[in-house]
N, C-alpha and C. Protein backbone atom coordinates (compact mmCIF):
# COMPACT_ATOMS: atom_id res chain seq x y z
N UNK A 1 0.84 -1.18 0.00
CA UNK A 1 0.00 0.00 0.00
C UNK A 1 0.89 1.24 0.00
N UNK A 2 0.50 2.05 -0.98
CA UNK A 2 1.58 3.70 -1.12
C UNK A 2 0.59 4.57 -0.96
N UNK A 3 0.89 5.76 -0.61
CA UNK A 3 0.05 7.10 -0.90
C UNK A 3 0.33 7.74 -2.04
N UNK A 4 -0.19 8.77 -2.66
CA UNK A 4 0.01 9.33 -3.86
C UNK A 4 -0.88 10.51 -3.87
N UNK A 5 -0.23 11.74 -3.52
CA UNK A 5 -0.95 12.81 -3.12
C UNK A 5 -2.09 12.88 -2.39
N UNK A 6 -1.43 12.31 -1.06
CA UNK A 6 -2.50 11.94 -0.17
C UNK A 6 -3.12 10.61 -0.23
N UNK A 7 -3.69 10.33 -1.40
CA UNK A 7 -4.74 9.16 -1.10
C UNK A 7 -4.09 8.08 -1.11
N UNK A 8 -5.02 7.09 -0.99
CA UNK A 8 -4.16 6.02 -0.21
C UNK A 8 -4.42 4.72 -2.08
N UNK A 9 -3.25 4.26 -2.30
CA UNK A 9 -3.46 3.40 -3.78
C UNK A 9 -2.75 2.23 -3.14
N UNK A 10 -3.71 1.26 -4.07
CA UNK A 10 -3.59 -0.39 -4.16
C UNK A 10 -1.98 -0.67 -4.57
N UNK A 11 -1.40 0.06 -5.23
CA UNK A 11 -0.35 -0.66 -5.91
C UNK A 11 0.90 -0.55 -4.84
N UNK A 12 1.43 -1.60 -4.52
CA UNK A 12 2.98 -1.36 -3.20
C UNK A 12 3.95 -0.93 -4.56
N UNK A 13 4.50 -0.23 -3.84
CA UNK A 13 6.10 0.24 -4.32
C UNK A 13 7.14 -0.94 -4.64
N UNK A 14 6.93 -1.81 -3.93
CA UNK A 14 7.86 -3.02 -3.83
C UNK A 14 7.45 -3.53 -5.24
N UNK A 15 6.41 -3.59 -6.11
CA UNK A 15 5.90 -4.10 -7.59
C UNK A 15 5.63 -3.24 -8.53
N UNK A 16 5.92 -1.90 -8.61
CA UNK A 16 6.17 -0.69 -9.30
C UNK A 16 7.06 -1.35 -10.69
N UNK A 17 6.06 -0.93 -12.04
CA UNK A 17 7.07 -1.03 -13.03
C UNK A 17 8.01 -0.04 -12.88
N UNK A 18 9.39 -0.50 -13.40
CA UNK A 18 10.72 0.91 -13.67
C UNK A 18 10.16 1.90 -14.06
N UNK A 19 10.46 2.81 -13.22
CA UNK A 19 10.42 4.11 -13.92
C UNK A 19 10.92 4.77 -15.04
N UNK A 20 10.12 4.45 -16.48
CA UNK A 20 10.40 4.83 -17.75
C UNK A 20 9.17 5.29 -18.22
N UNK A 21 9.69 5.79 -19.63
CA UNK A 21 8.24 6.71 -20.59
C UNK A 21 7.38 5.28 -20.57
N UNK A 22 7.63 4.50 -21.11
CA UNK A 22 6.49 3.32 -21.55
C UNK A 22 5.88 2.81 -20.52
N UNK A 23 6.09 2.90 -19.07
CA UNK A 23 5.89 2.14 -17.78
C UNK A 23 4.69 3.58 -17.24
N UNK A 24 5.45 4.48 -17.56
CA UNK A 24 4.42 5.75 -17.02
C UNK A 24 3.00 6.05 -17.81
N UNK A 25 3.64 5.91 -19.14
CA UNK A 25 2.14 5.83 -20.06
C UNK A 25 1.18 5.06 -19.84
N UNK A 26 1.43 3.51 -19.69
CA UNK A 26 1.22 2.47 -19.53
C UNK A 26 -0.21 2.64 -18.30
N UNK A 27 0.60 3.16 -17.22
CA UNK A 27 0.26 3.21 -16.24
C UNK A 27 -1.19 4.34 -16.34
N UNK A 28 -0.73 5.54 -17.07
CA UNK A 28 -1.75 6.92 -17.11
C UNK A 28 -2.52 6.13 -17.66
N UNK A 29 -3.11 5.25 -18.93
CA UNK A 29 -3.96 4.58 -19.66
C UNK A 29 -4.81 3.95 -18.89
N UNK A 30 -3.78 2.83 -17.80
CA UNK A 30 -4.34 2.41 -17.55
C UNK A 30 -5.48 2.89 -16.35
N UNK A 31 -5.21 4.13 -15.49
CA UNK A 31 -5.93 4.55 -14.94
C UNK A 31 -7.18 5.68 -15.36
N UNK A 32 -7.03 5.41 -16.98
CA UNK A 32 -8.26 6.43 -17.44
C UNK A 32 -7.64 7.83 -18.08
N UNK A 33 -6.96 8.14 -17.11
CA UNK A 33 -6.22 9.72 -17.52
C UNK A 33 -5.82 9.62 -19.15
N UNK A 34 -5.62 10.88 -19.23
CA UNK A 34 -5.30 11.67 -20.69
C UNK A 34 -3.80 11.67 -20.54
N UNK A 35 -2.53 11.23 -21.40
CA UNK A 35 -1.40 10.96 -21.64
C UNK A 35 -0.35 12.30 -21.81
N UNK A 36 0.65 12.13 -20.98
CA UNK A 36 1.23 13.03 -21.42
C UNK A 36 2.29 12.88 -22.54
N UNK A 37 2.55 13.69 -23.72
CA UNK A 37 3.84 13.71 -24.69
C UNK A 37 4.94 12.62 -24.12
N UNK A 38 4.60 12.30 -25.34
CA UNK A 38 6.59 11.22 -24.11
C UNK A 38 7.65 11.87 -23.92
N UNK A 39 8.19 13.08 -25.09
CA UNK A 39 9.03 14.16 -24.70
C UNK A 39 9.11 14.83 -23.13
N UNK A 40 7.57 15.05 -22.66
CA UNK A 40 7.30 15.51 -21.50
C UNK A 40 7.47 14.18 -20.89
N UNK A 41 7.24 12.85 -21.09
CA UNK A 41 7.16 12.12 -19.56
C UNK A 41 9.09 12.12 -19.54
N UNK A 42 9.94 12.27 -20.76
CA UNK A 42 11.07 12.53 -20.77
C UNK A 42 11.48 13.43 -19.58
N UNK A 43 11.48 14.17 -19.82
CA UNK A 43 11.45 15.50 -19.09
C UNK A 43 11.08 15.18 -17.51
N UNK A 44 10.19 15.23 -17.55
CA UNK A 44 9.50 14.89 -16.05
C UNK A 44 10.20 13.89 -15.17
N UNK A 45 10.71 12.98 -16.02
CA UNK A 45 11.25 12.18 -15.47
C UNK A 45 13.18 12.40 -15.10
N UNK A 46 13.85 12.91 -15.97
CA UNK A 46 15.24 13.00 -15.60
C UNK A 46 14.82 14.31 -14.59
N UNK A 47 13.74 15.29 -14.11
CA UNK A 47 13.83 16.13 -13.38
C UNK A 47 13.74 15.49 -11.95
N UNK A 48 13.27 14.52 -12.06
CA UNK A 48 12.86 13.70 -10.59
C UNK A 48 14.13 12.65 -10.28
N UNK A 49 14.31 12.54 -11.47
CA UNK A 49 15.81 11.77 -10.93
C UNK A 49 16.84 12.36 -10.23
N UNK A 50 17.12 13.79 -10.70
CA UNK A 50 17.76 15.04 -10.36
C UNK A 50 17.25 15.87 -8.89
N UNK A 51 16.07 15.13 -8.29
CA UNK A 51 15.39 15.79 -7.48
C UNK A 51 15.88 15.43 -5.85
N UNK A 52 16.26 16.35 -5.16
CA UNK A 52 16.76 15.96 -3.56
C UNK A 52 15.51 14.66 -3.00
N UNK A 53 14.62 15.47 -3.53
CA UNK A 53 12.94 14.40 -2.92
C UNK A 53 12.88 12.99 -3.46
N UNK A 54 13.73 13.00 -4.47
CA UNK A 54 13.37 11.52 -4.95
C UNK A 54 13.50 10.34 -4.17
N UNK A 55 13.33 9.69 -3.89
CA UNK A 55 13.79 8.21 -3.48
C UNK A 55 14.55 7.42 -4.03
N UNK A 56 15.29 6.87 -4.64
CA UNK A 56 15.98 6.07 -5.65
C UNK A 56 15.35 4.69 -5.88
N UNK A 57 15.36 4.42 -4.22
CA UNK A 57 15.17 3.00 -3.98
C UNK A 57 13.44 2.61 -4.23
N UNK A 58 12.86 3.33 -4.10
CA UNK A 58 11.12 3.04 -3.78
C UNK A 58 11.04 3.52 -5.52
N UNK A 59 11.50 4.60 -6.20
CA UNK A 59 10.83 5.33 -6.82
C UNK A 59 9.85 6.11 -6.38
N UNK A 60 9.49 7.13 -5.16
CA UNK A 60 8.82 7.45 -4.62
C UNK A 60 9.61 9.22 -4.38
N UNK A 61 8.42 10.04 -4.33
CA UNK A 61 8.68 11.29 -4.00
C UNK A 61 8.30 11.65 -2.39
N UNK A 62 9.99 11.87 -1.94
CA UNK A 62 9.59 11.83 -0.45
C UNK A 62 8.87 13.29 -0.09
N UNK A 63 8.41 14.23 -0.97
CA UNK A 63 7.82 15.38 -0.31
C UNK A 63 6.33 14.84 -0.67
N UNK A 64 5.92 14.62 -1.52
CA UNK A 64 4.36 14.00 -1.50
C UNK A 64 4.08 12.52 -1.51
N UNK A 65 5.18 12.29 -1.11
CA UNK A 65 4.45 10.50 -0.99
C UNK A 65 3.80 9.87 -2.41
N UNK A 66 4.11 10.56 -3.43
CA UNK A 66 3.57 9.76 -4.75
C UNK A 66 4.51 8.96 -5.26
N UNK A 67 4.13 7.74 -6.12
CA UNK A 67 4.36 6.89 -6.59
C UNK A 67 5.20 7.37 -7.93
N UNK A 68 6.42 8.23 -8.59
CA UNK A 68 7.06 8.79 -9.45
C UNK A 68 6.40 8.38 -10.81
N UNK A 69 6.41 6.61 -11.27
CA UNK A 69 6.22 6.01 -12.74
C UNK A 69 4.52 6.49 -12.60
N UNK A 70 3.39 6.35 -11.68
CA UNK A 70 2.09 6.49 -11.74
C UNK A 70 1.88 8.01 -11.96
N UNK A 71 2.93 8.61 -11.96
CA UNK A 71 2.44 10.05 -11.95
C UNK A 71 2.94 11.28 -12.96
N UNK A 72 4.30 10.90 -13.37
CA UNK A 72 4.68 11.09 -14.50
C UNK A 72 4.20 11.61 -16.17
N UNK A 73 3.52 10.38 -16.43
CA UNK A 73 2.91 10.06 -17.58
C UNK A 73 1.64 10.64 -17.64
N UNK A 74 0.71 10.97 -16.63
CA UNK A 74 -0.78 11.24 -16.61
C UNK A 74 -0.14 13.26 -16.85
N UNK A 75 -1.09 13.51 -18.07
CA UNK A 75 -0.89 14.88 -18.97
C UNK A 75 -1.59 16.25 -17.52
N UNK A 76 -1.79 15.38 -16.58
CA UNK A 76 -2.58 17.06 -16.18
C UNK A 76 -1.83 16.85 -14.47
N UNK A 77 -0.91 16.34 -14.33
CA UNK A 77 -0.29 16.05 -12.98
C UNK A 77 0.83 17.29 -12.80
N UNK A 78 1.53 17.16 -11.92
CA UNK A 78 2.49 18.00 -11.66
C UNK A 78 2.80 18.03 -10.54
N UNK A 79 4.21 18.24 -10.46
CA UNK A 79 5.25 18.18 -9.34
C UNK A 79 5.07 19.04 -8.07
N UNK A 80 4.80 18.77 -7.01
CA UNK A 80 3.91 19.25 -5.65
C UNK A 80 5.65 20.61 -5.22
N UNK A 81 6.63 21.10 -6.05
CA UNK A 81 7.73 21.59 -6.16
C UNK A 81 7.96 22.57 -7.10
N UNK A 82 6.83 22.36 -8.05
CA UNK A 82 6.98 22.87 -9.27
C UNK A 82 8.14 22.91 -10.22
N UNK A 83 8.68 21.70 -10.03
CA UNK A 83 10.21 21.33 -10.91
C UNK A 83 9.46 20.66 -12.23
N UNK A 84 8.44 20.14 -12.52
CA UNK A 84 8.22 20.05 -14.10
C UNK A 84 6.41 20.57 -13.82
C-alpha cells in the first residue's frame, strides 16, 4: 500500500514497473487519464531523478508520498515543487 498525493493506492512500491516513458504511459492509460507527450514524460522524469525528494530506492517522492512512474505520464499532474 503507497500514498500518492494523499490518497491512499492499491499498488505497493515493492511491484512498481521501472520508472520509464512506456511504464508511465502504460500506467496513465491504464488509470483512465489523458497521456502526457513522451518528450514531456522525458522530461518529467530526468527532473525527478535530479530531485533531492526523490527516493531512488522506492521510486517514490519523499515530499508527497507519490508513486514517481504512476504520476509522471498522466498529462494534467504535476510536481507538488513545481520542478516540471
Amino acid at each position: 500500500m503507497a500514498y500518492c498525493c494523499g490518497a491512499r493506492k492499491t499498488i505497493s512500491p515493492s511491484v512498481l514497473p521501472e520508472l520509464n516513458v512506456a511504464s508511465a504511459l502504460m500506467l496513465a492509460a491504464k488509470a483512465g487519464q489523458p497521456q502526457a507527450d513522451r518528450m514531456l514524460v522525458e522530461k518529467r522524469i530526468m527532473f525527478c531523478k535530479k530531485c533531492p525528494y526523490f527516493n531512488l530506492e522506492q521510486s517514490l517522492c519523499n515530499r508527497c508520498g507519490c508513486m514517481v512512474v504512476a504520476k509522471v505520464g498522466k498529462e494534467r499532474e504535476f510536481c507538488p515543487i513545481r520542478r516540471w
